[in-house]
Protein backbone atom coordinates (compact mmCIF):
# COMPACT_ATOMS: atom_id res chain seq x y z
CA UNK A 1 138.09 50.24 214.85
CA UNK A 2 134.14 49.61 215.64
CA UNK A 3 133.67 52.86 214.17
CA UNK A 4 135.26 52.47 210.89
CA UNK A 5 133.48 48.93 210.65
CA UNK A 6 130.22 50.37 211.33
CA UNK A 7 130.76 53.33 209.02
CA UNK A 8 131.81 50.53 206.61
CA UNK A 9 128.50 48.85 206.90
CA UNK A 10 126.58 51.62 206.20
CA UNK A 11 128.90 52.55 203.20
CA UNK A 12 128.10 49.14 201.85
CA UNK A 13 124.13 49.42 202.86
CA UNK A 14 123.43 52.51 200.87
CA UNK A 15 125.58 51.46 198.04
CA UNK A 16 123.71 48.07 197.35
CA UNK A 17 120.14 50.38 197.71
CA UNK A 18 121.62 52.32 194.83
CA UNK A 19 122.00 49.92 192.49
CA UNK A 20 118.84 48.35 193.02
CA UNK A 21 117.00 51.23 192.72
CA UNK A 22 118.57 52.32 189.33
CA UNK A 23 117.89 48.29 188.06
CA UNK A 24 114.51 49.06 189.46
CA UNK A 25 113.96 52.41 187.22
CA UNK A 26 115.29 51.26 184.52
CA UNK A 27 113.31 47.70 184.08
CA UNK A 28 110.32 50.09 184.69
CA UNK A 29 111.17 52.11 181.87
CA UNK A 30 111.73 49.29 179.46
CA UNK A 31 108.44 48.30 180.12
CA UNK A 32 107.07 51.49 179.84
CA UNK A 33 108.51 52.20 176.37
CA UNK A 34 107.43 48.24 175.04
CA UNK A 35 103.57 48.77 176.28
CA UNK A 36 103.58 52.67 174.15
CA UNK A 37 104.78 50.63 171.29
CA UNK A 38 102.32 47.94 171.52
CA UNK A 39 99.36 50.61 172.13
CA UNK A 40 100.55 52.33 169.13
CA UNK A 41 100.73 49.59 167.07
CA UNK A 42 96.70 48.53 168.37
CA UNK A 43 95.64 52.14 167.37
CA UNK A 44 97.53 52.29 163.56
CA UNK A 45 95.76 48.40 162.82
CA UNK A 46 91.94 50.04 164.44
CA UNK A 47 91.88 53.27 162.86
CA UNK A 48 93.15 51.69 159.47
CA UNK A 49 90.04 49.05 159.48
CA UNK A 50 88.15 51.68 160.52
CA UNK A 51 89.14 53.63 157.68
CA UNK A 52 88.31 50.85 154.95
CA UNK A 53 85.05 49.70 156.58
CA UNK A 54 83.06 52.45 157.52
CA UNK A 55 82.51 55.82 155.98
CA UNK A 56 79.77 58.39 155.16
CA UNK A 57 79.44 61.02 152.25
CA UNK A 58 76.38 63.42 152.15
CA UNK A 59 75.61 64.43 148.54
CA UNK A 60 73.53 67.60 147.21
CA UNK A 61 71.39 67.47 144.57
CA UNK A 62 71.02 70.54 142.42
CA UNK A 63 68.10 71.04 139.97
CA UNK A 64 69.33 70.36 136.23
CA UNK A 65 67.41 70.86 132.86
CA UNK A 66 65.21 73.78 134.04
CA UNK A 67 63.52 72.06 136.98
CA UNK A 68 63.40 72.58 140.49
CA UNK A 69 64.00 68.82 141.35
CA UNK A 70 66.41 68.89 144.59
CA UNK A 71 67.33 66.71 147.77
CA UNK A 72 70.13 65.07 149.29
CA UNK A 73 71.52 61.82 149.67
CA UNK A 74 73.41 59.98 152.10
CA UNK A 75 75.83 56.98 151.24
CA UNK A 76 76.88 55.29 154.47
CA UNK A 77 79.79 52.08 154.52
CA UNK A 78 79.15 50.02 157.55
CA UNK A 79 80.84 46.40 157.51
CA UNK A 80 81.34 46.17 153.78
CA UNK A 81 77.72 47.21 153.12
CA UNK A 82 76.79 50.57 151.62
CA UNK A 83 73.08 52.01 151.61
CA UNK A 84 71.66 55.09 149.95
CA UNK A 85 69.04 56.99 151.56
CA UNK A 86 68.01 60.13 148.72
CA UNK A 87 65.61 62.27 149.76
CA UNK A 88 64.07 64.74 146.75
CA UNK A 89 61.24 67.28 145.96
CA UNK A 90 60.31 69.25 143.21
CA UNK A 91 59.33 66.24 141.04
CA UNK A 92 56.14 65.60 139.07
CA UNK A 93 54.25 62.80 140.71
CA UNK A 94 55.11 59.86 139.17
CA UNK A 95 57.57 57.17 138.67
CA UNK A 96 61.46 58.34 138.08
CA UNK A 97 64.79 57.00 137.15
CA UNK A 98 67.86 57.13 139.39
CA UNK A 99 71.03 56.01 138.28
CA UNK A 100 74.69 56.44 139.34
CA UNK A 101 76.56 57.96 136.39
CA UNK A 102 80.56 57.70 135.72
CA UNK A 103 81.66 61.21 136.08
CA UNK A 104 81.03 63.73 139.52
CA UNK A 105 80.66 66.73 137.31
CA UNK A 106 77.82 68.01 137.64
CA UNK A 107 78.34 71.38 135.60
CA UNK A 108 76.34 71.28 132.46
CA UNK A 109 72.78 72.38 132.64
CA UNK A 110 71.55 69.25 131.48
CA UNK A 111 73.78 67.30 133.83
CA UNK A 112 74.80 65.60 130.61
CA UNK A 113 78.67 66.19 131.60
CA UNK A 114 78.40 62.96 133.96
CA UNK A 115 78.50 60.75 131.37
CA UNK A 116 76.78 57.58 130.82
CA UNK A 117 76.02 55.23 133.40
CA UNK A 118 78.11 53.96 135.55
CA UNK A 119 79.39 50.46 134.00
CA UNK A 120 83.20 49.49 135.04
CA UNK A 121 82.49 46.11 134.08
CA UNK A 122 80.96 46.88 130.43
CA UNK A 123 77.69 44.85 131.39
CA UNK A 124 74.79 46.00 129.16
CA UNK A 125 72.01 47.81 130.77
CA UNK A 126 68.97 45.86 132.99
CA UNK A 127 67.77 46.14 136.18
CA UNK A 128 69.73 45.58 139.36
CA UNK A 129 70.49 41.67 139.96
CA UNK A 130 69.31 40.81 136.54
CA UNK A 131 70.97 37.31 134.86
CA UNK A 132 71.39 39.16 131.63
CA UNK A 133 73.76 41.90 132.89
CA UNK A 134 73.38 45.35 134.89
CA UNK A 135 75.29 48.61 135.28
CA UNK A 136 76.35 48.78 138.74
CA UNK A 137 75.21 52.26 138.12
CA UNK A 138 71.91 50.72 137.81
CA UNK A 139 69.69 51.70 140.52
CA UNK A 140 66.50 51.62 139.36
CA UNK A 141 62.75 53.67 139.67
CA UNK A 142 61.47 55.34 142.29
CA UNK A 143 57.75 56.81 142.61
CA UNK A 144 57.22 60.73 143.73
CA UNK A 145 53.97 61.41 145.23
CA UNK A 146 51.63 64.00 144.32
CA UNK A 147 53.87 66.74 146.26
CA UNK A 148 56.62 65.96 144.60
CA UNK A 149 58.55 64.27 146.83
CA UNK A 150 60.48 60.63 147.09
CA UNK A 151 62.62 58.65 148.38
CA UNK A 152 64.69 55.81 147.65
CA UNK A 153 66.84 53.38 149.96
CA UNK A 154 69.32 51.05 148.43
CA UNK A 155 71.58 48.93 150.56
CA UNK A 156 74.17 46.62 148.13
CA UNK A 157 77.80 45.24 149.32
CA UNK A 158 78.49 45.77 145.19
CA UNK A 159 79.34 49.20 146.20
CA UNK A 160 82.67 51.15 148.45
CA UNK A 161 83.11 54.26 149.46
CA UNK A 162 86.87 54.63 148.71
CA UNK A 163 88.17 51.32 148.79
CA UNK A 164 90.42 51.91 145.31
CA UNK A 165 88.53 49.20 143.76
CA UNK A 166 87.45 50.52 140.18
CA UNK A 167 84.65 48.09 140.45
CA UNK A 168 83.37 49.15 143.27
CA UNK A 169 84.27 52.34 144.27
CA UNK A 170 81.34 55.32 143.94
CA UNK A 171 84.02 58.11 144.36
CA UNK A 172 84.13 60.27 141.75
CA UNK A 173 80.57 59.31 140.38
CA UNK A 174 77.78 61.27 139.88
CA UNK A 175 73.56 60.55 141.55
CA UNK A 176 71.21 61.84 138.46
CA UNK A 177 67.60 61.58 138.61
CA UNK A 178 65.49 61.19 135.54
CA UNK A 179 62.62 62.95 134.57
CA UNK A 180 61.17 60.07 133.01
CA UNK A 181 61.09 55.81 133.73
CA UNK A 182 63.87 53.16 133.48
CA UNK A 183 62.75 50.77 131.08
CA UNK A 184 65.25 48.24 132.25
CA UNK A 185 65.41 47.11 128.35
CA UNK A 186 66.87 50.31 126.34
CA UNK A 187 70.18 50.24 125.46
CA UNK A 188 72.37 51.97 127.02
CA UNK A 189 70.03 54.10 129.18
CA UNK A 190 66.79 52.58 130.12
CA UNK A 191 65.26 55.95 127.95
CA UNK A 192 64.72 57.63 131.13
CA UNK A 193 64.45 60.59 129.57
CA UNK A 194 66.19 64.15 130.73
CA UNK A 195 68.40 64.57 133.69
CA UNK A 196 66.11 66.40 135.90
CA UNK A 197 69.02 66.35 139.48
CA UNK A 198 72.62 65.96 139.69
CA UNK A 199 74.60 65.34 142.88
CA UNK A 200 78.29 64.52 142.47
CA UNK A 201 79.94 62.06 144.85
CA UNK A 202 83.03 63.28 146.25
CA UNK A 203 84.75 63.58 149.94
């Protein structure tokens, strides 16, 4: 009779273990599965404002219009603020034109298949931040030394680098450099004469 109550004891002993160590796994898994949700959910929300906020493109500029006018330029989105860096050679010393124009196509000799300036919100032509109205295309003149080579760096929050707003967005545009000086005054162009460089802006 001691016997069977011990054995009973024991019965009971390892039976109550049991089911507290399945409870035990399977709280532990619960939790497990909530936290991988939540994690995921962090990482979806980061990489998404990531995504929107910062972003780099590096454009080439080929010569156009029988000149040997070439460089590169780097757009870079940090925080809602773009800036240009272009870097060129082959110039003749001088001041020069650069504008954004409204197509990247970059295929005609001339470079004249970009279009016109960029100008989503119809403004007439002037330079940047003036009352009367600018292109936001309207970058302005830069001066090449007696090597041939400039620079320019333009920083504006007018700009995105594929944000999907039309009136912001320099996707799908086109960097041309000028052989000749914005007048900030000429209508539609600034008569910056012939399009010297043409770098389209793509991903």
């Amino acid at each position: 009779m001691k016997k069977s109550s011990i054995l009973l004891t024991a019965f009971l002993l390892i039976f109550m273990m049991s089911c507290k160590k399945d409870k035990k796994e399977t709280d532990a898994t619960s939790d497990t599965k909530v936290e991988t949700s939540t994690d995921n959910s962090d990482n979806s929300s980061t990489d998404a404002s990531s995504k929107n906020e910062d972003a780099k493109i590096v454009v080439k500029l080929e010569p156009r219009s029988d000149t040997q006018v070439s460089g590169n330029v780097i757009f870079r989105q940090e925080n809602g603020v773009v800036t240009m860096i272009a870097v060129m050679g082959g110039l003749s010393e001088g001041l020069h034109a650069i504008h954004l124009h409204e197509k990247s196509d970059c295929s005609s000799p001339d470079g004249k298949s970009t279009g016109g300036h960029w100008n989503p919100t119809a403004a007439p032509h002037g330079k940047w931040g003036a009352t009367e109205g600018y292109h936001k295309g309207d970058i302005g003149n830069f001066t090449a030394d007696a090597n041939g080579n400039g620079t320019v760096t333009f920083v504006t929050d007018d700009w995105c680098i594929g944000c999907g707003d039309a009136n912001k967005d320099i996707l799908g545009k086109a960097v041309i450099v000028h052989q000749g000086v914005d007048d900030f005054t000429t209508q539609p162009t600034g008569n910056a004469g012939g399009r010297v460089s043409c770098g389209a802006v793509i991903e």
